[in-house]
C-alpha atoms as a PDB file:
ATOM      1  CA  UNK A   1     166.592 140.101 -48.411  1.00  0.00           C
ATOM      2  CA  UNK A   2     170.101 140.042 -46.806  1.00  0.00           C
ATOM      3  CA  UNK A   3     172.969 137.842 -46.956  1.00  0.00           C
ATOM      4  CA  UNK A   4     172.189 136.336 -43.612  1.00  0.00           C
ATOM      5  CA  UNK A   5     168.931 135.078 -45.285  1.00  0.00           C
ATOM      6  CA  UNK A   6     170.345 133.020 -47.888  1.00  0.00           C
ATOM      7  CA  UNK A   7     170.868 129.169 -47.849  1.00  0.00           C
ATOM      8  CA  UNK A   8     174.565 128.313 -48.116  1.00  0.00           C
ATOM      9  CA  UNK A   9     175.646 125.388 -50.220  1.00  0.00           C
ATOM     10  CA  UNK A  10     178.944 124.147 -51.703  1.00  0.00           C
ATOM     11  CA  UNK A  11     179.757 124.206 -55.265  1.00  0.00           C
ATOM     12  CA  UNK A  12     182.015 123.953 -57.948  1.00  0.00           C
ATOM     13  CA  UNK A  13     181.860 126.017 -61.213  1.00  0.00           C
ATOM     14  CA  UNK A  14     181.202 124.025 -64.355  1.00  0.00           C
ATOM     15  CA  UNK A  15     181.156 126.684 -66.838  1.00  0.00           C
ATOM     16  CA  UNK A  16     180.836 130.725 -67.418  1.00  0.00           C
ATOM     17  CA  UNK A  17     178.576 131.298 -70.302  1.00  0.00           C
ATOM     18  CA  UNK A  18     178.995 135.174 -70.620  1.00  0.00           C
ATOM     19  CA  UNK A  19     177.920 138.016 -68.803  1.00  0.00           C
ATOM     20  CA  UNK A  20     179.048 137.871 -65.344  1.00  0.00           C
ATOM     21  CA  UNK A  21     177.487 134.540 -65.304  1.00  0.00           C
ATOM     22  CA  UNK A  22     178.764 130.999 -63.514  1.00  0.00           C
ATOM     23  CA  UNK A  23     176.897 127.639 -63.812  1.00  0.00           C
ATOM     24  CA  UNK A  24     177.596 125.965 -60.844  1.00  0.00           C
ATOM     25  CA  UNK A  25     176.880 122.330 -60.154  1.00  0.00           C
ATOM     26  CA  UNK A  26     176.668 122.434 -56.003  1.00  0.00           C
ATOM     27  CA  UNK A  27     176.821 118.791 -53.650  1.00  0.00           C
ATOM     28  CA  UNK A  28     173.620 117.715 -53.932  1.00  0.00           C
ATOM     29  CA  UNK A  29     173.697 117.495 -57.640  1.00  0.00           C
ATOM     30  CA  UNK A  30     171.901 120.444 -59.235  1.00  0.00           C
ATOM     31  CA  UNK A  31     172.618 123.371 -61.186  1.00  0.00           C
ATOM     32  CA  UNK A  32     172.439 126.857 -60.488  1.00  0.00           C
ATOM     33  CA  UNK A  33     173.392 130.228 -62.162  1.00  0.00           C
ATOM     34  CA  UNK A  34     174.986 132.614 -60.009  1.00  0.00           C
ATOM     35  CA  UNK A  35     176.402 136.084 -60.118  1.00  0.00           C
ATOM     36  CA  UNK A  36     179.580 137.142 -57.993  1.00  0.00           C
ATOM     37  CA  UNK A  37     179.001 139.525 -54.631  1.00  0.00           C
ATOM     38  CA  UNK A  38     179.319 143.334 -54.903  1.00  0.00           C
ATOM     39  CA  UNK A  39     182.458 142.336 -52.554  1.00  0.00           C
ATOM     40  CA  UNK A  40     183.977 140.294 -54.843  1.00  0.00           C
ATOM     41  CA  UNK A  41     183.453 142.587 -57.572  1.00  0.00           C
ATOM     42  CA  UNK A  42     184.803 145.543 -55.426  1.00  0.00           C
ATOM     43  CA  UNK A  43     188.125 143.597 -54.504  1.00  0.00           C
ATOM     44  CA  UNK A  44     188.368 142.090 -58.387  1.00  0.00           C
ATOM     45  CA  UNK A  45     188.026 138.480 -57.036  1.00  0.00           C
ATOM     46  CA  UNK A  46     188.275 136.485 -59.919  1.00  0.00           C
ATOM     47  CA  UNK A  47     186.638 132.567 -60.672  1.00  0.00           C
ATOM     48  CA  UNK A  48     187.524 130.205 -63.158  1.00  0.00           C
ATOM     49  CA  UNK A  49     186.309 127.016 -64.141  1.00  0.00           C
ATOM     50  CA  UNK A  50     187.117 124.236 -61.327  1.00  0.00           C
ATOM     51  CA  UNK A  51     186.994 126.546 -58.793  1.00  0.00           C
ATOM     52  CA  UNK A  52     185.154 125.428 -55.381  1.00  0.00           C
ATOM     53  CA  UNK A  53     182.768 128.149 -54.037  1.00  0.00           C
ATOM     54  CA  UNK A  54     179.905 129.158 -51.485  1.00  0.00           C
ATOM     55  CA  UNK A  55     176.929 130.121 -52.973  1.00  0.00           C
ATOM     56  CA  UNK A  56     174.278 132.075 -51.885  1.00  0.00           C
ATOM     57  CA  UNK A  57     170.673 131.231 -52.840  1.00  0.00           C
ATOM     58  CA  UNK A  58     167.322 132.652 -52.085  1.00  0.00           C
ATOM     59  CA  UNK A  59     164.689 130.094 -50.910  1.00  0.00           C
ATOM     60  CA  UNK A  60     162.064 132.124 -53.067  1.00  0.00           C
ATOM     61  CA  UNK A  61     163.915 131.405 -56.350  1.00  0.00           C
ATOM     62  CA  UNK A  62     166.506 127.994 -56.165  1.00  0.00           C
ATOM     63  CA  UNK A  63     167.464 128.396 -59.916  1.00  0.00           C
ATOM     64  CA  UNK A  64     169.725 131.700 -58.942  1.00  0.00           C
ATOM     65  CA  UNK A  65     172.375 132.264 -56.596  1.00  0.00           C
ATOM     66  CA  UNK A  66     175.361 134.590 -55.167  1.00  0.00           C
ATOM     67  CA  UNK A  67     178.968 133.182 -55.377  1.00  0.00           C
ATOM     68  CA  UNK A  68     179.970 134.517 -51.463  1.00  0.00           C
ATOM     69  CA  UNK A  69     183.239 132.879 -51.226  1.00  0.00           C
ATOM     70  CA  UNK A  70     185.980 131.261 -53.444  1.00  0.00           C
ATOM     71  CA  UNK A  71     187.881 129.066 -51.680  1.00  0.00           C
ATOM     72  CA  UNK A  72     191.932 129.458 -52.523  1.00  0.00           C
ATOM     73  CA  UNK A  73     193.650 126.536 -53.804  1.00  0.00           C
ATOM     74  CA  UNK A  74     196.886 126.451 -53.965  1.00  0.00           C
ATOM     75  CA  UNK A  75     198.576 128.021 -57.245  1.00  0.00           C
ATOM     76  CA  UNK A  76     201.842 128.304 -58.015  1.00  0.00           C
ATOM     77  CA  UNK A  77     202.662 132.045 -57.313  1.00  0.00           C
ATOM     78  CA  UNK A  78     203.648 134.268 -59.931  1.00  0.00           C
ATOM     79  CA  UNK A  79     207.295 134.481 -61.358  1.00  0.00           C
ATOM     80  CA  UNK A  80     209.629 137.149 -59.231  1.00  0.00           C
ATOM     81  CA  UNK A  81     210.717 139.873 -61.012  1.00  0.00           C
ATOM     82  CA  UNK A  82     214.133 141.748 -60.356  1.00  0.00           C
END
């Protein structure tokens, strides 16, 4: 199955047990555990608690998903150094 065959949602991480785990409580209300995407991986992508993401999830299993996307909020950017 390929990325284009997954059903996107909205979500919002609610906790990372461990692992390379996220729960993630999406718009409609239910919880999913997802994994982040080889992508985000490859260019260390990092999420955090709070964070608003896509997910990716299979319609053969709805319990697991893909984090796709992170969207960027706006942080304060890091201190500049001399």
């Amino acid at each position: 199955m390929s990325k284009e065959d997954l059903a996107k949602f909205e979500g919002v991480i609610v906790s990372t047990p461990g692992g390379g785990h996220y729960n993630v409580q999406l718009e409609n209300g239910k919880n999913v555990v997802a994994k982040l995407s080889g992508k985000m991986k490859q260019n260390k992508i990092r999420c955090i608690v709070g964070d608003e993401v896509t997910v990716g999830i299979s319609v053969y299993d709805i319990a697991h998903g893909i984090i796709m996307f992170r969207k960027n909020k706006r942080r304060s950017p890091p201190p500049y150094k001399k």
